[in-house]
C-alpha atoms as a PDB file:
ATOM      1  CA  UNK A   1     -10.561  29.362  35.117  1.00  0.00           C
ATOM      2  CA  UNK A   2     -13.940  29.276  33.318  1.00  0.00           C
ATOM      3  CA  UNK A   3     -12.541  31.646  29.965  1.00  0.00           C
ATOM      4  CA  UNK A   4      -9.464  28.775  30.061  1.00  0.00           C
ATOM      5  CA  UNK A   5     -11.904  26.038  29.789  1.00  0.00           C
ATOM      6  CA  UNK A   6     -13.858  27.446  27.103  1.00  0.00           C
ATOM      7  CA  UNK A   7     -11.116  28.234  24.975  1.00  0.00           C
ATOM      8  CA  UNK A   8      -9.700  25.386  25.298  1.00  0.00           C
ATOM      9  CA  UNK A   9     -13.129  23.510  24.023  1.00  0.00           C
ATOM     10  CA  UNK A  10     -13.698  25.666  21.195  1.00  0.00           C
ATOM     11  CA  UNK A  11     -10.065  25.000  20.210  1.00  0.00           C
ATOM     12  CA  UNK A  12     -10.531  21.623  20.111  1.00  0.00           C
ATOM     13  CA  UNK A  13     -13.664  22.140  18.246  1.00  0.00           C
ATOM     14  CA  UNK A  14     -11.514  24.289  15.690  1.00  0.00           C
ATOM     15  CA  UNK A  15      -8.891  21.420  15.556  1.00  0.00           C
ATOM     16  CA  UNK A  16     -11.696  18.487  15.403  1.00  0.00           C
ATOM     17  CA  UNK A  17     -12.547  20.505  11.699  1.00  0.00           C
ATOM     18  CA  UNK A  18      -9.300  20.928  11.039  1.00  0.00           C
ATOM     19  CA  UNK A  19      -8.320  17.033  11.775  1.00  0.00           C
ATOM     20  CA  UNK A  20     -11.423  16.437   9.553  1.00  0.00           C
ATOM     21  CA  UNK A  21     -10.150  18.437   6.925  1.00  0.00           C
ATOM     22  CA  UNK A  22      -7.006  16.956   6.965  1.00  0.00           C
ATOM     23  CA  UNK A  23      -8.255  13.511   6.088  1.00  0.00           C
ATOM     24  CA  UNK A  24     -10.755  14.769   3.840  1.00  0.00           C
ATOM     25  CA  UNK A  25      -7.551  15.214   1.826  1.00  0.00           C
ATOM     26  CA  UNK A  26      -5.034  12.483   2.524  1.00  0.00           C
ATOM     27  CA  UNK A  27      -8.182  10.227   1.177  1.00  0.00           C
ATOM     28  CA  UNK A  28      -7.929  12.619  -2.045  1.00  0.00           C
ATOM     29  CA  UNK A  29      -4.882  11.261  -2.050  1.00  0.00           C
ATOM     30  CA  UNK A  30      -5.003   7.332  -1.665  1.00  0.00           C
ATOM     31  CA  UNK A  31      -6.817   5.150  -4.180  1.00  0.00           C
ATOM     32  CA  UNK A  32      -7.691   0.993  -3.934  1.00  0.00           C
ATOM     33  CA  UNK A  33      -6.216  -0.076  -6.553  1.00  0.00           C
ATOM     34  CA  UNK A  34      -7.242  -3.724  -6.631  1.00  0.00           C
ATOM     35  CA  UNK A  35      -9.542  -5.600  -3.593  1.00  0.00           C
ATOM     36  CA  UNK A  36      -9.073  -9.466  -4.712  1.00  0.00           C
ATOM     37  CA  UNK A  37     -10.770 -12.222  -2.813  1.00  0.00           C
ATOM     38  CA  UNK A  38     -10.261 -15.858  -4.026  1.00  0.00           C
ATOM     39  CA  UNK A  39      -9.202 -19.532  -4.124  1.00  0.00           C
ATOM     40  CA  UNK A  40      -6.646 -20.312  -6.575  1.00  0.00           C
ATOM     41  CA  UNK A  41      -6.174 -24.096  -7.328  1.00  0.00           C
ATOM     42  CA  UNK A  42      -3.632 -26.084  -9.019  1.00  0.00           C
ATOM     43  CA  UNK A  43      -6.006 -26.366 -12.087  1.00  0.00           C
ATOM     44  CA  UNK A  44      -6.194 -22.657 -12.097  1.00  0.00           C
ATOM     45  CA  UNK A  45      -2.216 -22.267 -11.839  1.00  0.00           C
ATOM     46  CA  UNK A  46      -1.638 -24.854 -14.717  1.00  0.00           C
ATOM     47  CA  UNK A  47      -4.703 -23.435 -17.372  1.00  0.00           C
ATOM     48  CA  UNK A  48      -3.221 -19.931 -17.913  1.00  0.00           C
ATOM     49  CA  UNK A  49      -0.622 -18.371 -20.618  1.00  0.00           C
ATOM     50  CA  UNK A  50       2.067 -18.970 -17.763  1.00  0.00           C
ATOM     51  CA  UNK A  51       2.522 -20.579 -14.511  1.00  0.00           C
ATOM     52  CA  UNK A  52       0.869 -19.916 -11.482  1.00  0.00           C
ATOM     53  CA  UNK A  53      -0.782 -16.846 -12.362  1.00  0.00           C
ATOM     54  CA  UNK A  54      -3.840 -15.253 -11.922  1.00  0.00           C
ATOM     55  CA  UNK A  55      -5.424 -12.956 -13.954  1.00  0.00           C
ATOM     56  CA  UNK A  56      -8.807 -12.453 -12.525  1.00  0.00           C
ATOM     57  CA  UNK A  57      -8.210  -9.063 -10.751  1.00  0.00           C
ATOM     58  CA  UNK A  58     -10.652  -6.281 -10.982  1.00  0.00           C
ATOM     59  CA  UNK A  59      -9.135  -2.722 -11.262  1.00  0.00           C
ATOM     60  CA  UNK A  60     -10.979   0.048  -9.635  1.00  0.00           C
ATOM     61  CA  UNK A  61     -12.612   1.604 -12.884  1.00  0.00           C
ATOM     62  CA  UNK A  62     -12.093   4.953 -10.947  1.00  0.00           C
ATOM     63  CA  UNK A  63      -8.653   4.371 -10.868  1.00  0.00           C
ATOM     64  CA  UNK A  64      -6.612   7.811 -12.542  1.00  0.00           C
ATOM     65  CA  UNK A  65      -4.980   7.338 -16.069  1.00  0.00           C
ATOM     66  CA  UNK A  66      -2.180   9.587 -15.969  1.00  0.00           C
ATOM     67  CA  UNK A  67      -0.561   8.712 -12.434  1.00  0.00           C
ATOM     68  CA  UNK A  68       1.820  11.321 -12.512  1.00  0.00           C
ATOM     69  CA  UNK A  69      -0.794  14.118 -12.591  1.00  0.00           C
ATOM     70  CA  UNK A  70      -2.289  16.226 -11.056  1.00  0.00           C
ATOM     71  CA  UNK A  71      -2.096  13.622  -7.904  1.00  0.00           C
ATOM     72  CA  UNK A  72       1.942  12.072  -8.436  1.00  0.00           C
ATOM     73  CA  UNK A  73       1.600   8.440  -7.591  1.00  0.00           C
ATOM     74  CA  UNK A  74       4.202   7.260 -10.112  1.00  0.00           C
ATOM     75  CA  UNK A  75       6.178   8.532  -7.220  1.00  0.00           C
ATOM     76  CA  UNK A  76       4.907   7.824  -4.322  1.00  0.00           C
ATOM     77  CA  UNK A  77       4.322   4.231  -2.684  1.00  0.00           C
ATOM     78  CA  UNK A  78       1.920   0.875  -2.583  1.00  0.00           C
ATOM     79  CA  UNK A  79       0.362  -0.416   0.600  1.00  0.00           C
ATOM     80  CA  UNK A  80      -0.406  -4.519  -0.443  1.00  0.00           C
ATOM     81  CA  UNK A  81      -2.090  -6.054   2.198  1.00  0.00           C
ATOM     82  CA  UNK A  82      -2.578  -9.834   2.422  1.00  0.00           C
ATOM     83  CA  UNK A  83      -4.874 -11.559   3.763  1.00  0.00           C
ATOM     84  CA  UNK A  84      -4.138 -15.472   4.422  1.00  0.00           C
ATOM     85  CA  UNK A  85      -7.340 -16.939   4.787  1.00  0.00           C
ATOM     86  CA  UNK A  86      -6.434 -20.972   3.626  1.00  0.00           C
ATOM     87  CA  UNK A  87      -3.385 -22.419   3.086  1.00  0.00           C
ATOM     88  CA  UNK A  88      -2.040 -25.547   3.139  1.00  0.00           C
ATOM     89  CA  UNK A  89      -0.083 -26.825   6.343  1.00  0.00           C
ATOM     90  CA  UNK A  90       3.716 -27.253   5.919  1.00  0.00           C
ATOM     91  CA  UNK A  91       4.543 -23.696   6.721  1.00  0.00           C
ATOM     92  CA  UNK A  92       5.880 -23.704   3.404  1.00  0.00           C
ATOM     93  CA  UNK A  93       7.665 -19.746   2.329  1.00  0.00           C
ATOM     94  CA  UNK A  94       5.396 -18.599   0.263  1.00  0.00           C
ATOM     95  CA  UNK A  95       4.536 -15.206  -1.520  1.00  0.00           C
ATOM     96  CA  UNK A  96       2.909 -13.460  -4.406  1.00  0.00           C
ATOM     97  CA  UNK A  97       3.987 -11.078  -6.960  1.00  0.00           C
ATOM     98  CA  UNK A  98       2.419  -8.757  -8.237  1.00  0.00           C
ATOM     99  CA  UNK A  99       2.592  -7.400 -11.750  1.00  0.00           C
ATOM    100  CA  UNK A 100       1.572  -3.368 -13.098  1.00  0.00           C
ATOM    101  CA  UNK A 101       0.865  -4.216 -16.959  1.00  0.00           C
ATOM    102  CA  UNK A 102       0.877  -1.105 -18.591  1.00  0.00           C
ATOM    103  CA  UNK A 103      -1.437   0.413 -21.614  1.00  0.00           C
ATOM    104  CA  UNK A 104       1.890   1.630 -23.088  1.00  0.00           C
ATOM    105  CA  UNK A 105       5.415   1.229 -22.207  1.00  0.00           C
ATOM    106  CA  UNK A 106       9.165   0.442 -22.986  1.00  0.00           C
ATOM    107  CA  UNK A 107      10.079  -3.285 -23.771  1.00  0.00           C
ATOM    108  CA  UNK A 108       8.087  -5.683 -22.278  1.00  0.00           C
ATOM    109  CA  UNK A 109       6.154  -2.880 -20.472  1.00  0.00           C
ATOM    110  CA  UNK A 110       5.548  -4.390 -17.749  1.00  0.00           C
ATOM    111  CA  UNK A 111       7.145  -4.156 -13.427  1.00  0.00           C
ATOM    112  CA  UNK A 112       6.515  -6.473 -10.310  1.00  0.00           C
ATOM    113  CA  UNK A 113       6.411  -5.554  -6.541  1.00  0.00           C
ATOM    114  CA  UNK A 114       5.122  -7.940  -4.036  1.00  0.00           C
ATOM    115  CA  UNK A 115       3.619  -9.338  -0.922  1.00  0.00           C
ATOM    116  CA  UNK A 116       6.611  -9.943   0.914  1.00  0.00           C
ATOM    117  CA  UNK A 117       6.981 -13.939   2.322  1.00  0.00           C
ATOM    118  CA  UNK A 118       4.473 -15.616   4.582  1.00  0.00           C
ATOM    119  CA  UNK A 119       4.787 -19.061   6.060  1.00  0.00           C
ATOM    120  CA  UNK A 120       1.357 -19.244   8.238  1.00  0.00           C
ATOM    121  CA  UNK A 121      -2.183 -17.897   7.529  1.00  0.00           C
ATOM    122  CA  UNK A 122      -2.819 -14.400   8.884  1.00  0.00           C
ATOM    123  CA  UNK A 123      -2.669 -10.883   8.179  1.00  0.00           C
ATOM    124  CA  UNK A 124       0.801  -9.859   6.001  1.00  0.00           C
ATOM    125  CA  UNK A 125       1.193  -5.614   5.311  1.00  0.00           C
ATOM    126  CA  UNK A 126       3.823  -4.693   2.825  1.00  0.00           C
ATOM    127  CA  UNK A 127       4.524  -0.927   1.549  1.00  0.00           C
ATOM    128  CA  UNK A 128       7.203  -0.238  -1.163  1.00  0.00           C
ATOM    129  CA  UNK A 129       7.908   2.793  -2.991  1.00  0.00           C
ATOM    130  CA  UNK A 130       6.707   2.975  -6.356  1.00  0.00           C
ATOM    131  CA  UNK A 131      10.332   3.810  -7.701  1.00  0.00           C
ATOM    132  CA  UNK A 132      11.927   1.040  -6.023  1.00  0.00           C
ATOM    133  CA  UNK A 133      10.100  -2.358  -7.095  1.00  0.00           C
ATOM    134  CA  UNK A 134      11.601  -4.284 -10.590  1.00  0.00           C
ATOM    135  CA  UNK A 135      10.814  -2.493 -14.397  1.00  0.00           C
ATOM    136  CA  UNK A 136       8.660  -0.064 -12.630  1.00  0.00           C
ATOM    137  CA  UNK A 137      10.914   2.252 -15.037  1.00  0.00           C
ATOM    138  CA  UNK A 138       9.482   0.862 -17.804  1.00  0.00           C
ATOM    139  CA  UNK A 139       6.175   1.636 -17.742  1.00  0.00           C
ATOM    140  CA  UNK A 140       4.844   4.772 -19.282  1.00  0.00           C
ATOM    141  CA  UNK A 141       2.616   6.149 -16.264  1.00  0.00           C
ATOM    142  CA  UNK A 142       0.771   9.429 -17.828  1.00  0.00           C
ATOM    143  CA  UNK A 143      -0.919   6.143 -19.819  1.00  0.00           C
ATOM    144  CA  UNK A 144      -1.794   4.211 -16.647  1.00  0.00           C
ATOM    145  CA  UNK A 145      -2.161   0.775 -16.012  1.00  0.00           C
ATOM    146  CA  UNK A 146      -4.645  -2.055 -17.819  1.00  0.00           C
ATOM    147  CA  UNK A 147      -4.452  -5.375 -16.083  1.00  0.00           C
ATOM    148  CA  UNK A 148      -2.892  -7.050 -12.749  1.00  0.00           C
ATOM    149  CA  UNK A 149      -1.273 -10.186 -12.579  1.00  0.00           C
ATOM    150  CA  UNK A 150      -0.544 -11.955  -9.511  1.00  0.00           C
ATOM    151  CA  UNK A 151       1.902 -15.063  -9.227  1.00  0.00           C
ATOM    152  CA  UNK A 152       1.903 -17.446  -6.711  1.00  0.00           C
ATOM    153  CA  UNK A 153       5.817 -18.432  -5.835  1.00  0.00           C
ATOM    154  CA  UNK A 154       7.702 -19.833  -2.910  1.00  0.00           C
ATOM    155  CA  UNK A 155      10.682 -18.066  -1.508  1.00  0.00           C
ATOM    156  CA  UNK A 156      12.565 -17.681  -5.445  1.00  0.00           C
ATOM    157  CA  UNK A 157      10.620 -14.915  -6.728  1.00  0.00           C
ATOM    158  CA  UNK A 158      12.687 -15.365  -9.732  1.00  0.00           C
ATOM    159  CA  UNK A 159      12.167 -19.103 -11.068  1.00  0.00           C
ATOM    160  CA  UNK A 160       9.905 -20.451  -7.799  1.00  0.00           C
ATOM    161  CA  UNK A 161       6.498 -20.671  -9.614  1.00  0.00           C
ATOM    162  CA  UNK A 162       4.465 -23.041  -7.019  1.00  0.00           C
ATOM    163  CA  UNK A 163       2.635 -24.511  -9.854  1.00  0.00           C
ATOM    164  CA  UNK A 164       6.051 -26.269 -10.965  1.00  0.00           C
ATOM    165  CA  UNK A 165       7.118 -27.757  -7.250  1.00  0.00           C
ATOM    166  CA  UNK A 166       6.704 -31.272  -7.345  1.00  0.00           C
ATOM    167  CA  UNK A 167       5.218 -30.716  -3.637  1.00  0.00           C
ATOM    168  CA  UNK A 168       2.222 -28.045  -5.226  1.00  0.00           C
ATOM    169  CA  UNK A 169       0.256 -29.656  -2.532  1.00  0.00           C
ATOM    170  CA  UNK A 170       2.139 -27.156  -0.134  1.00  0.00           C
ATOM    171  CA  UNK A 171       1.109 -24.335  -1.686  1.00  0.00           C
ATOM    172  CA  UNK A 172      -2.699 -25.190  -3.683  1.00  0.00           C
ATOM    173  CA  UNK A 173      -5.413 -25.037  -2.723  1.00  0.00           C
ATOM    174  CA  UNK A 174      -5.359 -21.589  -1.309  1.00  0.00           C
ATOM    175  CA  UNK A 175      -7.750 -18.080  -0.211  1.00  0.00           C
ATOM    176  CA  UNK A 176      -6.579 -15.083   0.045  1.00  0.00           C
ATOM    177  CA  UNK A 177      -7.300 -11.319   0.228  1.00  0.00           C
ATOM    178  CA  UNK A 178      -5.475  -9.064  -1.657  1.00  0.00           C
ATOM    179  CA  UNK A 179      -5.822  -5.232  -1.633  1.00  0.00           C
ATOM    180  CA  UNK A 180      -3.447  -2.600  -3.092  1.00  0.00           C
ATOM    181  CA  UNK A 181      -3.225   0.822  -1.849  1.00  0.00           C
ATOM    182  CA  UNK A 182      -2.000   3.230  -4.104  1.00  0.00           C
ATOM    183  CA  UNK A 183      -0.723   6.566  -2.035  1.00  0.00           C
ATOM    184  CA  UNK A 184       0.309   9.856  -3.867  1.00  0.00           C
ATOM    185  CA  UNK A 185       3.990  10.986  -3.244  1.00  0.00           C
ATOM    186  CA  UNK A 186       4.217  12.833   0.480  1.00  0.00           C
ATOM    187  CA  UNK A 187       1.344  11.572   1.633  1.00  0.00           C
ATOM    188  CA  UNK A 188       0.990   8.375   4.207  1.00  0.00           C
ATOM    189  CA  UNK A 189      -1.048   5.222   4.388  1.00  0.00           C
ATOM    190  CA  UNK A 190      -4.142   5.665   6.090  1.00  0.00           C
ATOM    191  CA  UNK A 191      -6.049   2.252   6.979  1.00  0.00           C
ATOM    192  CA  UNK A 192      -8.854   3.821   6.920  1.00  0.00           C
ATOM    193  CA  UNK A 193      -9.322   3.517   3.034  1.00  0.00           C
ATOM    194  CA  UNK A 194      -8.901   0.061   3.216  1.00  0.00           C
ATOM    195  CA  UNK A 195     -12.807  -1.322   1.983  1.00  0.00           C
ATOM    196  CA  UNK A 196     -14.389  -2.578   4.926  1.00  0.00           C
ATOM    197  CA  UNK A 197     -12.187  -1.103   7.279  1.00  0.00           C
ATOM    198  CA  UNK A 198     -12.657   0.798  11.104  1.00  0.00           C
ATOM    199  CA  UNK A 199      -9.809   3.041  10.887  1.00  0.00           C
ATOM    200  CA  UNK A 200      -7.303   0.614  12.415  1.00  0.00           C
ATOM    201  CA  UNK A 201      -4.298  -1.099  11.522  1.00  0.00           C
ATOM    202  CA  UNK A 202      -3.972  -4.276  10.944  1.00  0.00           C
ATOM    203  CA  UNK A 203      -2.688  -6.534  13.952  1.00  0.00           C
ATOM    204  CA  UNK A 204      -1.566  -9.585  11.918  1.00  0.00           C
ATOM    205  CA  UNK A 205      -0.904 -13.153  12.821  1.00  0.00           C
ATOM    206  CA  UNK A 206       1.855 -15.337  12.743  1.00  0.00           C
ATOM    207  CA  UNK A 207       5.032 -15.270  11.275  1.00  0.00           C
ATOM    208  CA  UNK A 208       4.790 -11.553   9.710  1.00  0.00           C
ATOM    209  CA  UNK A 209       8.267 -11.621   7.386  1.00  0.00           C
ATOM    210  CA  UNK A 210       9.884 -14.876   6.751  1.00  0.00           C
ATOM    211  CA  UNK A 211      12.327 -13.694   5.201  1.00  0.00           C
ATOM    212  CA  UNK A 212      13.717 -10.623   2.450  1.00  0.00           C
ATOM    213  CA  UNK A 213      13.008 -11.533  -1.712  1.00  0.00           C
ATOM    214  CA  UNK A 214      14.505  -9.831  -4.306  1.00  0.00           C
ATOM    215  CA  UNK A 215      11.945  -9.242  -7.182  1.00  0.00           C
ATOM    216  CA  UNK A 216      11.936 -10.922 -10.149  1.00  0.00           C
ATOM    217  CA  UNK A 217       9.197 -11.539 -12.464  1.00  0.00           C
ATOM    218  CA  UNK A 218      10.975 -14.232 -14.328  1.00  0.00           C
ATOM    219  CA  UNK A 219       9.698 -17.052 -16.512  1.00  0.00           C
ATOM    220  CA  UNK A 220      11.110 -20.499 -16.605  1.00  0.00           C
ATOM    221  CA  UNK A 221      13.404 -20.239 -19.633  1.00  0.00           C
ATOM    222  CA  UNK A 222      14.535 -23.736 -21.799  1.00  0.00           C
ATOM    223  CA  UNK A 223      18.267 -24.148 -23.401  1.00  0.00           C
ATOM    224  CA  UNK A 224      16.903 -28.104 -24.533  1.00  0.00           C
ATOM    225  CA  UNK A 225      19.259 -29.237 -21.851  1.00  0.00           C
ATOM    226  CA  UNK A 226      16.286 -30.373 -19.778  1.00  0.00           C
ATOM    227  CA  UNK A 227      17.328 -27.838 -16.773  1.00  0.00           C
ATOM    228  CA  UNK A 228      15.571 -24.781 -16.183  1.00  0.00           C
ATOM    229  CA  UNK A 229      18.012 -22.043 -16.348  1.00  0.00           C
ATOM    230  CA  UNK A 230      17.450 -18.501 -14.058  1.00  0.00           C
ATOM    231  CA  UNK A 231      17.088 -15.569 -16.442  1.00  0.00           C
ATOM    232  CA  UNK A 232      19.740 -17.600 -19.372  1.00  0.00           C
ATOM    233  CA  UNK A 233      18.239 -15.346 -21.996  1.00  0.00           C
ATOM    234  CA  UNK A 234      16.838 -12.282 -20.540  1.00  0.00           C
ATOM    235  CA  UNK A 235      13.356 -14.100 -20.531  1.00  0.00           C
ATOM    236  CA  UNK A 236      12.568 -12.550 -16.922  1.00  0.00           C
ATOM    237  CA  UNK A 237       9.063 -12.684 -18.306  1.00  0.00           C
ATOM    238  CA  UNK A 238       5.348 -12.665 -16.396  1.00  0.00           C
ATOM    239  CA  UNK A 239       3.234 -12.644 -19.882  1.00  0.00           C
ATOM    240  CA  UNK A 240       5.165 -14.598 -21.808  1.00  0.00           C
ATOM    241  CA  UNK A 241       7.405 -11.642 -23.320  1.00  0.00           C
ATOM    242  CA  UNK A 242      11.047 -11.269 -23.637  1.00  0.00           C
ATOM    243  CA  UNK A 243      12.472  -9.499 -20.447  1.00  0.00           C
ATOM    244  CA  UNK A 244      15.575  -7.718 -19.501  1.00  0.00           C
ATOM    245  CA  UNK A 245      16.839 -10.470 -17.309  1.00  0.00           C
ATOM    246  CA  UNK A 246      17.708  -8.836 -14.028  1.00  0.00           C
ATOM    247  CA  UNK A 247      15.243  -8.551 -11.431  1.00  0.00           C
ATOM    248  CA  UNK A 248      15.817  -5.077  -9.664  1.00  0.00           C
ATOM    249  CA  UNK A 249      14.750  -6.125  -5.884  1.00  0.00           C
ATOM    250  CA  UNK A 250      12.368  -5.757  -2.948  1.00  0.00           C
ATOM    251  CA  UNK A 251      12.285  -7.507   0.497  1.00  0.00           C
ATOM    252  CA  UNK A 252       9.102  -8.161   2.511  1.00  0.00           C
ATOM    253  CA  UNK A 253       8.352  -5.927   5.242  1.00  0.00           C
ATOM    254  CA  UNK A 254       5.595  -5.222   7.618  1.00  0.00           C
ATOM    255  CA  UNK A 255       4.359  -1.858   7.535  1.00  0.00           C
ATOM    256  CA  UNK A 256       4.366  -0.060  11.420  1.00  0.00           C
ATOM    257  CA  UNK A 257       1.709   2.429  12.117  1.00  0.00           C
ATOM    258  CA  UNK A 258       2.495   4.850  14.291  1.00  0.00           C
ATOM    259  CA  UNK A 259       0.116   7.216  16.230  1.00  0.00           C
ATOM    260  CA  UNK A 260       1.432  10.772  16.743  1.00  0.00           C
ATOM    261  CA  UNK A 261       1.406  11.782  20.125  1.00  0.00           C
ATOM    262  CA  UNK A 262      -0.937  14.795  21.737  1.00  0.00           C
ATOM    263  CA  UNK A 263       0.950  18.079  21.551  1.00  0.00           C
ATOM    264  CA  UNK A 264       0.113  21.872  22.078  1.00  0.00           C
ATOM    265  CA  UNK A 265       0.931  25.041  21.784  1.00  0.00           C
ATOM    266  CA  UNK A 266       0.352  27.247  25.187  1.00  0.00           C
ATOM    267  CA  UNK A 267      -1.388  30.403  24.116  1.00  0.00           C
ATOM    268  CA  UNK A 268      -2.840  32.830  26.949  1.00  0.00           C
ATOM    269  CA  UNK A 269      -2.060  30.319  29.120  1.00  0.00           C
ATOM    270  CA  UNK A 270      -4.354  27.037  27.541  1.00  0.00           C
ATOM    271  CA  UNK A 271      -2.886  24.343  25.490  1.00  0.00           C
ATOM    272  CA  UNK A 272      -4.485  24.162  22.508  1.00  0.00           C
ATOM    273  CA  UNK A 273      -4.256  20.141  21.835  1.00  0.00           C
ATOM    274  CA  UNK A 274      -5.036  18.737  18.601  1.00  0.00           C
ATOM    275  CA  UNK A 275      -6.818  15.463  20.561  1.00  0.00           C
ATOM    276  CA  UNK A 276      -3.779  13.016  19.681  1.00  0.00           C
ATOM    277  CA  UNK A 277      -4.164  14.017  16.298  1.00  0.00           C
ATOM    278  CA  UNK A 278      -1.486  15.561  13.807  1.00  0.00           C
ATOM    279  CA  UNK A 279      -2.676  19.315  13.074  1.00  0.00           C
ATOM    280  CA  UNK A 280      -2.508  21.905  10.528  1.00  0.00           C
ATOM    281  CA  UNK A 281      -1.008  24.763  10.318  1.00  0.00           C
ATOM    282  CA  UNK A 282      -4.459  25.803   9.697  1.00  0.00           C
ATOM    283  CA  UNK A 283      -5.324  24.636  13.221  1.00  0.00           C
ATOM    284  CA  UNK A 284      -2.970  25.845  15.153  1.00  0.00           C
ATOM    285  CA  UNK A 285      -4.246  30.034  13.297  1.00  0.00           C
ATOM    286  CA  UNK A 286      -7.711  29.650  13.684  1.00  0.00           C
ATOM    287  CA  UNK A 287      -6.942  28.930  17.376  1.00  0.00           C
ATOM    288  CA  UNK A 288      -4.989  31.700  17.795  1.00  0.00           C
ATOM    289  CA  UNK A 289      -7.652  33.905  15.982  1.00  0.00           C
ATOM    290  CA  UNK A 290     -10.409  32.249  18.607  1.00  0.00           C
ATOM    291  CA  UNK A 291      -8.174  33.442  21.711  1.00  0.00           C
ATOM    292  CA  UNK A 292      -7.364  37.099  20.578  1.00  0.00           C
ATOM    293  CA  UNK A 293     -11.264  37.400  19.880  1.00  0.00           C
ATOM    294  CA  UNK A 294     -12.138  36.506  23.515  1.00  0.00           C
ATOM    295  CA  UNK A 295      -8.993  38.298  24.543  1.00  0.00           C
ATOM    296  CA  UNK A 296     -10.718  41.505  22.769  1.00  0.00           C
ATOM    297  CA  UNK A 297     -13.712  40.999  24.092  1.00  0.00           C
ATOM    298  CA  UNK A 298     -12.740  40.568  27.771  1.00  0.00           C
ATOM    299  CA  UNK A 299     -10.898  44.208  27.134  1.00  0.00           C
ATOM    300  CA  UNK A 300     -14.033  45.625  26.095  1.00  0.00           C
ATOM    301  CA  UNK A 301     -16.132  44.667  28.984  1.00  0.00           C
ATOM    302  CA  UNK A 302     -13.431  46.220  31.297  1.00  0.00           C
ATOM    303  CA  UNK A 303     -13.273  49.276  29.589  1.00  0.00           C
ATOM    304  CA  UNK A 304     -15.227  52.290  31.230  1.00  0.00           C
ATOM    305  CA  UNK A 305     -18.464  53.617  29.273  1.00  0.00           C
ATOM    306  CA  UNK A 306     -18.369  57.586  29.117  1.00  0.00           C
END
């Protein structure tokens, strides 16, 4: 009973390195992208090239220029996780998108994901695949990305800049928290790499997905008949360039951690458990190794001396 328990600890010592290891690298492979905290008033909406934006992001100056290589995250997906800290009561649908503005591109070269809708301050996670989100196409990603834009909208992610309501007092003043989460193709989200974080998810409060958007960075455009027309030219436009006109289409969702449950494989009669955690390959040898050393050794001390 003794050997049992001893294996079974140094296996889990084997798998604690392993676990360790494992992390080591998904971290490799996860960069913050942006980490925005701020108030953004009507004054601010109104002052800038176009409406409701925001322009005062920081990148990460560590951030990679070619995001196809050797790490892909041109194909694999952004965590965005926002933070309501003020907002005006109403419970007004409201959301941000979020703009990659490229160092070189096609067209306006230029693509928009976003928040997902919130109604209620709280804690809001949305995760989209980098492929999926509007004009991600045309950005040239072994260039990288220069600037961030975020746009404050209601539920229209098209024309619904909050700046233009006539009821901006539902939406300005307001704080928030953004962070982006870039993470390389195969790999998951690990909360851990949010800044500031303990390792958990996020548990989020209120209403966590009012309702699916279809993204489209879209400017206001102007035919002179005093009506503001959706996309009428093709002016789908963030930074004041001429668009394509069709917004390609995400919905909010809130992103579900899951913890993998224990497992084990039985060898000489101990499971070797990886502690709740998922294990490598790796793990799984080196415990085998472990047990057919103490195996050989146990056959040595029963084996006569001549």
């Amino acid at each position: 009973m003794r050997r049992c328990f001893l294996t079974q600890h140094a296996a889990a010592a084997i798998a604690t390195l392993g676990v360790a290891q494992l992390a080591s690298t998904a971290r490799a492979e996860q960069f913050v992208l942006i980490d925005e905290t701020f108030t953004f008033t009507k004054e601010m909406a109104d002052s800038g090239e176009s409406p409701s934006h925001y322009y005062g992001s920081v990148l990460n100056p560590d951030r990679p220029v070619d995001w196809t290589s050797p790490i892909d995250y041109r194909n694999g997906k952004v965590h965005i996780r926002t933070e309501v800290i003020d907002k005006p009561e109403g419970d007004e649908i409201t959301q941000w998108v979020i703009c990659y503005i490229a160092e070189e591109g096609q067209g306006d070269a230029y693509g928009c994901t976003g928040s997902g809708t919130y109604t209620t301050e709280g804690v809001y996670d949305h995760e989209e695949g980098m492929t999926e989100w509007w004009q991600n196409e045309l950005i040239d990603w072994t260039k990288g990305v220069k600037e961030m834009h975020l746009v404050l909208k209601d539920q229209d992610d098209s024309n619904g800049f909050a700046s233009l309501r006539e009821d901006w007092q539902h939406f300005f003043p307001t704080t928030v928290r953004i962070t982006m989460i870039q993470v390389a193709e195969g790999s998951e989200y690990d909360p851990s790499m949010f800044p500031d974080g303990d390792g958990d998810g996020d548990d989020g409060e209120g209403d966590l997905d009012a309702g699916a958007t279809t993204m489209d960075g879209g400017t206001p455009s102007d035919d002179g008949d005093g009506e503001t027309d959706a996309d009428e030219d093709g002016s789908d436009d963030m930074t004041g360039n001429s668009g394509n006109g069709n917004g390609n289409g995400t919905s909010g969702s809130d992103h579900d951690d899951g913890t993998p449950e224990s497992s084990g494989d039985e060898t000489s009669g101990c499971s070797v458990g990886t502690m709740g955690q998922a294990a490598s390959p790796h793990v799984g040898v080196m415990a085998l190794g472990l047990s057919a050393l103490i195996a050989r050794s146990r056959r040595r001390k029963r084996t006569p001396t001549s």
